[in-house]
PDB file of N, CA and C in Angstrom:
ATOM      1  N   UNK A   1       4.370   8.665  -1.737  1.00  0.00           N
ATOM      2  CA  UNK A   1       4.580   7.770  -0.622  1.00  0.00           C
ATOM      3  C   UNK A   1       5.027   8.605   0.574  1.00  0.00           C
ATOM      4  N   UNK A   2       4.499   8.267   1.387  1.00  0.00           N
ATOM      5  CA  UNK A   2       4.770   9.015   3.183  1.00  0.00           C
ATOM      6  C   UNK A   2       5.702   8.914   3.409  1.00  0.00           C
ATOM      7  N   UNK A   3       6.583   9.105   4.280  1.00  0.00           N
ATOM      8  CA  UNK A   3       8.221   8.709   4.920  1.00  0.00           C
ATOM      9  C   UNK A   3       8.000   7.657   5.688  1.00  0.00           C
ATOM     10  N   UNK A   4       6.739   7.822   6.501  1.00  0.00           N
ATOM     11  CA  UNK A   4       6.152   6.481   7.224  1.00  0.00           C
ATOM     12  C   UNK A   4       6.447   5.458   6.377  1.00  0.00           C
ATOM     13  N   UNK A   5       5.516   5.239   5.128  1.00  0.00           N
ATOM     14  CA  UNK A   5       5.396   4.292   4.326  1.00  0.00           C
ATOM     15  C   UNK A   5       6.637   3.422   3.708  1.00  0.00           C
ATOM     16  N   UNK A   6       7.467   4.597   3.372  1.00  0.00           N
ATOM     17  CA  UNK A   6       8.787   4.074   3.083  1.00  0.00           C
ATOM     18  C   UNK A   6      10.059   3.557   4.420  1.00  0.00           C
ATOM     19  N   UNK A   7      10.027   3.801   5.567  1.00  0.00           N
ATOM     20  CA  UNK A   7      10.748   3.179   6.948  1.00  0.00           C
ATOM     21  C   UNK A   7       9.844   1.936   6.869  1.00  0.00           C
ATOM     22  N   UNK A   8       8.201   1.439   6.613  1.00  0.00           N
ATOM     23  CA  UNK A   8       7.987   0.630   6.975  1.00  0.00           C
ATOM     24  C   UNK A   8       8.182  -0.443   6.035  1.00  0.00           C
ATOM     25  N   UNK A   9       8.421  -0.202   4.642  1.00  0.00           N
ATOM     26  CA  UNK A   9       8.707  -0.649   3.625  1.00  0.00           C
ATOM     27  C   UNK A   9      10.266  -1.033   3.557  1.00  0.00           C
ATOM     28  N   UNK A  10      11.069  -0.511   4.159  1.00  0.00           N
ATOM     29  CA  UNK A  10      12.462  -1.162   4.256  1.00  0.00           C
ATOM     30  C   UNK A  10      12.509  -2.238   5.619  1.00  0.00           C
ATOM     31  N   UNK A  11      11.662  -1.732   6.624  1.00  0.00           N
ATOM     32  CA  UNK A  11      11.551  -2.542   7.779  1.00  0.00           C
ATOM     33  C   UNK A  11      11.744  -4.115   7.470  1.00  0.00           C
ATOM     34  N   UNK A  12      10.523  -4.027   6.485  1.00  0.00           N
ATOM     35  CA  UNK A  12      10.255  -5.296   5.986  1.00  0.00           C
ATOM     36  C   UNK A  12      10.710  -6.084   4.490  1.00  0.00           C
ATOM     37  N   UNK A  13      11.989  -5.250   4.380  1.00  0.00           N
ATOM     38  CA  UNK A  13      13.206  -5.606   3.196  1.00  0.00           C
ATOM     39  C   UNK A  13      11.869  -5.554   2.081  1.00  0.00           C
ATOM     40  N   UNK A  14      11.567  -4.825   1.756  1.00  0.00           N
ATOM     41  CA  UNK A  14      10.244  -4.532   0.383  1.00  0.00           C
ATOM     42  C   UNK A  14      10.688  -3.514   0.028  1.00  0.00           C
ATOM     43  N   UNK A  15      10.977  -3.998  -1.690  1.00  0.00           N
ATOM     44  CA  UNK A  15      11.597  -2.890  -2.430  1.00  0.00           C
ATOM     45  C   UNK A  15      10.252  -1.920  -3.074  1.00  0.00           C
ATOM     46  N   UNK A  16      10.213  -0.586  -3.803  1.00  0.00           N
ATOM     47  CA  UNK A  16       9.305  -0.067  -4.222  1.00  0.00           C
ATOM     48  C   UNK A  16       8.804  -1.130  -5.412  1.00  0.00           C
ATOM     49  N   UNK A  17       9.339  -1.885  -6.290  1.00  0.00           N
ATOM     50  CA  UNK A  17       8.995  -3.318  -7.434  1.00  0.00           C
ATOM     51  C   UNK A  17       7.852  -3.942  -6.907  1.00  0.00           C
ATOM     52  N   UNK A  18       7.969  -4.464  -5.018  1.00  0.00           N
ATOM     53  CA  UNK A  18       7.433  -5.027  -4.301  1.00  0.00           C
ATOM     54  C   UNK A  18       6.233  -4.363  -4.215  1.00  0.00           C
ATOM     55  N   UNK A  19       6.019  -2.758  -3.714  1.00  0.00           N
ATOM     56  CA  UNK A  19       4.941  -2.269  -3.949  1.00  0.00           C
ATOM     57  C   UNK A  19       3.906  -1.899  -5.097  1.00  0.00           C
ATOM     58  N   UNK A  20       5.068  -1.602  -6.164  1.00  0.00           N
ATOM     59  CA  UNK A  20       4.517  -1.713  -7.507  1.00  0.00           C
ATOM     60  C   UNK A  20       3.679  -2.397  -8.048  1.00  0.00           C
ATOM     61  N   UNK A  21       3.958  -3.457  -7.670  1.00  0.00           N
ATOM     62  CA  UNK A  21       3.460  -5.110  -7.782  1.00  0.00           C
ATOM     63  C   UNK A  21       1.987  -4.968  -7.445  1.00  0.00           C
ATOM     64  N   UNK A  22       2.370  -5.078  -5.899  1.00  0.00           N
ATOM     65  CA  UNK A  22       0.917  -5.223  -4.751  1.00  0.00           C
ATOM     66  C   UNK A  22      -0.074  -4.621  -5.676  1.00  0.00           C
ATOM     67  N   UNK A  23       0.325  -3.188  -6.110  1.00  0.00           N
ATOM     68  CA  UNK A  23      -0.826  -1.933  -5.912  1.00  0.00           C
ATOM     69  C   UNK A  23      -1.619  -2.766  -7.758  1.00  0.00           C
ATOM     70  N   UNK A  24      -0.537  -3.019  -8.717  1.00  0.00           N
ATOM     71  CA  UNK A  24      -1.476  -2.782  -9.974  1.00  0.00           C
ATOM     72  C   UNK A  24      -1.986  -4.607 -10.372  1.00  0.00           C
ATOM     73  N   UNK A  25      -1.107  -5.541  -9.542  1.00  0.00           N
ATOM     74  CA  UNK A  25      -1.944  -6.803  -9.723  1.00  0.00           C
ATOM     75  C   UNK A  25      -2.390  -7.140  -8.242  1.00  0.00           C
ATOM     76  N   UNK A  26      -3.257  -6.643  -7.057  1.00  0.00           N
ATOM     77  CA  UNK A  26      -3.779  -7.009  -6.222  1.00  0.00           C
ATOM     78  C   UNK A  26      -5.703  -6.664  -5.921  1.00  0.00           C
ATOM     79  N   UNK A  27      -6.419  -6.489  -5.073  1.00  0.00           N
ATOM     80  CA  UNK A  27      -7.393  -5.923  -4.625  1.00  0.00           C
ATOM     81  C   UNK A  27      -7.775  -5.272  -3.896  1.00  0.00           C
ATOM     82  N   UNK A  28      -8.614  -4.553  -3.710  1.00  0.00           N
ATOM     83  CA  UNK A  28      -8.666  -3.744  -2.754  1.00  0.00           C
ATOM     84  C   UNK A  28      -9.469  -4.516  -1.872  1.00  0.00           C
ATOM     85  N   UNK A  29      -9.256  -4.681  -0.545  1.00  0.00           N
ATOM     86  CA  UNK A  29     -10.206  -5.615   0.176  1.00  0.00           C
ATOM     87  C   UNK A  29     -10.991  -4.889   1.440  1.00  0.00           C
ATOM     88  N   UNK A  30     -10.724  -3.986   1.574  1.00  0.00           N
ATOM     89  CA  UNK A  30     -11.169  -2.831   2.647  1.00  0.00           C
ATOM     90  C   UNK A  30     -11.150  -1.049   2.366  1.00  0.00           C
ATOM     91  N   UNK A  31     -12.039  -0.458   2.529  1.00  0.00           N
ATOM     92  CA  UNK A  31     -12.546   0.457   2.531  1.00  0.00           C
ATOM     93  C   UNK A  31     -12.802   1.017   3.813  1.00  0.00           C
ATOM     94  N   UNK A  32     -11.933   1.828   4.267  1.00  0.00           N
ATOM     95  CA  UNK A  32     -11.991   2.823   5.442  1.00  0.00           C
ATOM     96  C   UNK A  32     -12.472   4.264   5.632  1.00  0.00           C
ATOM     97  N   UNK A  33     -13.467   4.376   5.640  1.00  0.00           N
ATOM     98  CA  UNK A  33     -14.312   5.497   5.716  1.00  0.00           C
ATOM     99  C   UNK A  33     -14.477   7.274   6.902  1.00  0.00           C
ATOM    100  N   UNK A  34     -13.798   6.211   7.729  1.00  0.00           N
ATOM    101  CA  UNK A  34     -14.488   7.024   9.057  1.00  0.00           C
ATOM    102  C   UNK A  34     -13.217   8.334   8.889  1.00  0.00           C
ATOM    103  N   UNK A  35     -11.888   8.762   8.177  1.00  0.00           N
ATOM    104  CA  UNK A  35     -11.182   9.621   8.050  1.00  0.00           C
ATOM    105  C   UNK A  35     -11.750  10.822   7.693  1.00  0.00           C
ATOM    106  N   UNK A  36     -11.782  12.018   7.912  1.00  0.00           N
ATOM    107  CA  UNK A  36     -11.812  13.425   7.516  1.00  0.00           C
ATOM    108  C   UNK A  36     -11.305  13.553   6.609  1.00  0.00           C
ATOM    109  N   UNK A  37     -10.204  13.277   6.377  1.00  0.00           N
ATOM    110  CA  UNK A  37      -8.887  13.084   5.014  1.00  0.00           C
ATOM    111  C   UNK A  37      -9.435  12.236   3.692  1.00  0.00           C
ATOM    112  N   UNK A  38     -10.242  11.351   4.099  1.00  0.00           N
ATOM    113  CA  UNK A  38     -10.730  10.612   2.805  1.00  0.00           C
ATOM    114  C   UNK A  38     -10.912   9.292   2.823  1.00  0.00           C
ATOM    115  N   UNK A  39     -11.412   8.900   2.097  1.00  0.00           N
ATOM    116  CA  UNK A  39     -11.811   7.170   2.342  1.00  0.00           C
ATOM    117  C   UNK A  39     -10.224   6.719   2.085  1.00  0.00           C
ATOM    118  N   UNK A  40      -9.841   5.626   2.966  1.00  0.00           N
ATOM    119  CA  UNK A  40      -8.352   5.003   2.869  1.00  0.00           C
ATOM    120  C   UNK A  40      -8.886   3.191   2.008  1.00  0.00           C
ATOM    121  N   UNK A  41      -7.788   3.098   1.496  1.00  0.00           N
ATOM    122  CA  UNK A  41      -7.999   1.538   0.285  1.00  0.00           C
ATOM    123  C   UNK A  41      -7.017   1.032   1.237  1.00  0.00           C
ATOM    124  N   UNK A  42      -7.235  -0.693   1.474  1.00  0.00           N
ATOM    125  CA  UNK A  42      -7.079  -1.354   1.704  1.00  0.00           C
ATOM    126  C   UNK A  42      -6.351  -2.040   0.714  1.00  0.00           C
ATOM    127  N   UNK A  43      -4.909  -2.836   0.079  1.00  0.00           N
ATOM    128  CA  UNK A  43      -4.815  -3.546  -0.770  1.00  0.00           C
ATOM    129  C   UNK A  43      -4.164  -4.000  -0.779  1.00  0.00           C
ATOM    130  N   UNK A  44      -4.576  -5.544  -1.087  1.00  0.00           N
ATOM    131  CA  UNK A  44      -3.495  -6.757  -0.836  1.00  0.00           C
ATOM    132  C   UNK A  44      -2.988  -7.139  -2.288  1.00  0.00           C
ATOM    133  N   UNK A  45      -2.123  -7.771  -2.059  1.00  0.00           N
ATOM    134  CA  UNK A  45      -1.085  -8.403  -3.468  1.00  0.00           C
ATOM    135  C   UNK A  45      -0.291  -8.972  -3.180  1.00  0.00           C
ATOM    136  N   UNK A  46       0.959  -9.603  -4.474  1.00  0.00           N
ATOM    137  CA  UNK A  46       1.765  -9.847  -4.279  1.00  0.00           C
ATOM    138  C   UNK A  46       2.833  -9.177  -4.612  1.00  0.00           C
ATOM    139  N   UNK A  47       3.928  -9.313  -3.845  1.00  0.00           N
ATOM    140  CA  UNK A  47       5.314  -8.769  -4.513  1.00  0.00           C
ATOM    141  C   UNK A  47       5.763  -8.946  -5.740  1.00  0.00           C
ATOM    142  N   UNK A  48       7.041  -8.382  -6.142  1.00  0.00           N
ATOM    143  CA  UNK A  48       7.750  -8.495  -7.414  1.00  0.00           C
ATOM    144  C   UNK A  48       8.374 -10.068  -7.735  1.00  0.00           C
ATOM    145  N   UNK A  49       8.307 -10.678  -6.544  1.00  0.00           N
ATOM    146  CA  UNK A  49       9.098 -12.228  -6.307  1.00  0.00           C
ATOM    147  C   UNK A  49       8.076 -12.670  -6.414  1.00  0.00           C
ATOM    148  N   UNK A  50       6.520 -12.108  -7.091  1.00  0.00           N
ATOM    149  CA  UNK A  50       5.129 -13.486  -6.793  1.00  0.00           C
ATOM    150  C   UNK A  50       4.898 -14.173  -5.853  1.00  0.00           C
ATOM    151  N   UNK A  51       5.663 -13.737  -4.692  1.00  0.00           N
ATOM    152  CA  UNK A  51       5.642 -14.601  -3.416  1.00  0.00           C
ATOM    153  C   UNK A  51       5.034 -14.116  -2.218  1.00  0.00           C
ATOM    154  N   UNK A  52       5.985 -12.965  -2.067  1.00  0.00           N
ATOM    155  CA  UNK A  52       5.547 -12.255  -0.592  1.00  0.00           C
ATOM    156  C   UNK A  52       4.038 -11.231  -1.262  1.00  0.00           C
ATOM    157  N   UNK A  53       3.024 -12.173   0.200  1.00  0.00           N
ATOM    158  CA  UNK A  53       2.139 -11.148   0.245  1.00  0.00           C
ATOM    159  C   UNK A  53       2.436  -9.504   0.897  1.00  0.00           C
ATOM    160  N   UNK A  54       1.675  -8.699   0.175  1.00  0.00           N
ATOM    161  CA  UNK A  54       1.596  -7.519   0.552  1.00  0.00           C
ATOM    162  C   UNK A  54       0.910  -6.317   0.965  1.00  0.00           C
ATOM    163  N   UNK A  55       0.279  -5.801   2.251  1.00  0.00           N
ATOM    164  CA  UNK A  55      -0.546  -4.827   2.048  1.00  0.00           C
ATOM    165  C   UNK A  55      -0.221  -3.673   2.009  1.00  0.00           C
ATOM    166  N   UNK A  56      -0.679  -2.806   1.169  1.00  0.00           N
ATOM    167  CA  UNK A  56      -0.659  -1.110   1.096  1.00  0.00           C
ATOM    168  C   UNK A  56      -1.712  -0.737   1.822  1.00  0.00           C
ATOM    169  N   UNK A  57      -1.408   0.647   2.037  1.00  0.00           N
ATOM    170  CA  UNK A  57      -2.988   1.377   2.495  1.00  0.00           C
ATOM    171  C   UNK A  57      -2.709   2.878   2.245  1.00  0.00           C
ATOM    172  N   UNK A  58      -3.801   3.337   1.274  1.00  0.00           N
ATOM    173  CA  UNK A  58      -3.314   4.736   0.818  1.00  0.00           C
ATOM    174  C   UNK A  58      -4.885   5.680   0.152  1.00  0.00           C
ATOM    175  N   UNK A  59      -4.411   6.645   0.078  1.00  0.00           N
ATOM    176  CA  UNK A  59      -5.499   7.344  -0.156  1.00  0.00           C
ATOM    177  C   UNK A  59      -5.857   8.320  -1.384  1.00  0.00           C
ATOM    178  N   UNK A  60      -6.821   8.487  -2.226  1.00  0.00           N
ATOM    179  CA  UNK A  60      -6.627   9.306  -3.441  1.00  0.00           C
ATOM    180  C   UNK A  60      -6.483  11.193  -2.780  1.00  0.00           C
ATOM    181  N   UNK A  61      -5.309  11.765  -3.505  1.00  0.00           N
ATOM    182  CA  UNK A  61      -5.669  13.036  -3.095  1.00  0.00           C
ATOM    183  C   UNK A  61      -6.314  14.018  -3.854  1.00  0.00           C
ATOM    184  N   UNK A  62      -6.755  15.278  -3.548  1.00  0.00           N
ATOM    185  CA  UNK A  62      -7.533  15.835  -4.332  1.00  0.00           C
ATOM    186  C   UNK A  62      -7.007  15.872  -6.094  1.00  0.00           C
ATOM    187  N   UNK A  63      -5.829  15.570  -6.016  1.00  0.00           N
ATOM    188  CA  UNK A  63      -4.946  16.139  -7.263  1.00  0.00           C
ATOM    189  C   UNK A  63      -5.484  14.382  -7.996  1.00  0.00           C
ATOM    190  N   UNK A  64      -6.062  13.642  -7.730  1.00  0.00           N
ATOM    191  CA  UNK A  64      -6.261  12.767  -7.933  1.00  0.00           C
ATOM    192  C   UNK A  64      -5.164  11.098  -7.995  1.00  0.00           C
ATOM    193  N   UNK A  65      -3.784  11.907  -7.107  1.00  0.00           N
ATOM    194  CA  UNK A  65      -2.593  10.755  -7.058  1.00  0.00           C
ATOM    195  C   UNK A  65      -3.090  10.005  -5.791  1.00  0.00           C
ATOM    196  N   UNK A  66      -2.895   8.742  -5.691  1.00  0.00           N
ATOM    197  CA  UNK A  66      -2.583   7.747  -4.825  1.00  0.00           C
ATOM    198  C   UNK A  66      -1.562   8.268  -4.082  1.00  0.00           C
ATOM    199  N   UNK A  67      -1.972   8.887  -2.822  1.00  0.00           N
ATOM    200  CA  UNK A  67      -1.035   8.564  -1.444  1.00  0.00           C
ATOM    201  C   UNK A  67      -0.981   7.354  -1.051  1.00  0.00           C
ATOM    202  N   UNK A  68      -0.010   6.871  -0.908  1.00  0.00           N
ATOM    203  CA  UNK A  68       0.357   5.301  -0.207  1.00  0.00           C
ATOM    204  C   UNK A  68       1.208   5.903   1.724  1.00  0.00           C
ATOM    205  N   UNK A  69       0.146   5.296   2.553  1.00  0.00           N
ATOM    206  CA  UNK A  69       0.611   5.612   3.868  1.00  0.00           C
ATOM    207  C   UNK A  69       1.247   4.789   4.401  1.00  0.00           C
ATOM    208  N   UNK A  70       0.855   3.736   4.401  1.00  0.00           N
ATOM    209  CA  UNK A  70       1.724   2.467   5.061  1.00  0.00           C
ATOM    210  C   UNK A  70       1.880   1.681   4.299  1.00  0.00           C
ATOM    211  N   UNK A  71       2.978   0.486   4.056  1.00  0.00           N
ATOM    212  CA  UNK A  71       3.248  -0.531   3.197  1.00  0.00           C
ATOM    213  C   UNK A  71       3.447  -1.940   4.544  1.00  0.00           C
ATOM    214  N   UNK A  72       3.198  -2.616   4.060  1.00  0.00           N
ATOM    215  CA  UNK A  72       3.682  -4.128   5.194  1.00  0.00           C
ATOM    216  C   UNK A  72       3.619  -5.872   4.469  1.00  0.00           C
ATOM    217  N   UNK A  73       4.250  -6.174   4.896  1.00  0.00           N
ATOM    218  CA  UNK A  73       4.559  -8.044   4.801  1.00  0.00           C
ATOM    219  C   UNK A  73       3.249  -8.552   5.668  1.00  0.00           C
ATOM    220  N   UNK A  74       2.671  -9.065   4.658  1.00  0.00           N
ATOM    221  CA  UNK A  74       1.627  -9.544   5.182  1.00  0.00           C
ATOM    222  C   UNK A  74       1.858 -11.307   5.450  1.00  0.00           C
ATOM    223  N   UNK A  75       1.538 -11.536   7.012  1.00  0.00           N
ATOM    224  CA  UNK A  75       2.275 -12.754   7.755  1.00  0.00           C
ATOM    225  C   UNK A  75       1.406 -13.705   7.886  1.00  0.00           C
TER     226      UNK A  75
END
């Protein structure tokens, strides 16, 4: 996770549970291509409370881990 990812993730009182959540019961709904760095995932879910929607957006790195760049409360 970025440092970005995590300031924007407290911004919006979302614990890492919250992201946890999003990333392994949500979808990916967008595919961002146009990066040098790599195709970026789009993915919505829900939080750890089943309530608050959530989007991630992150990218596979060569090592094959999920970078997560931004996290947000989806409104």
């Amino acid at each position: 996770m970025t440092y970005h990812a995590a300031e924007e993730m407290a911004e919006d009182g979302l614990g890492i549970l919250d992201v946890e959540s999003a990333i392994l019961n949500g979808k990916v709904i967008k595919r961002e291509k146009g990066d040098p760095r790599g195709i970026k995932y789009v993915v919505k879910g829900i939080g750890a409370s089943q309530i608050t929607p959530i989007g991630v957006v992150g990218r596979f790195k060569e090592t094959g881990i999920f970078l997560i760049i931004t996290v947000y409360k989806i409104t």
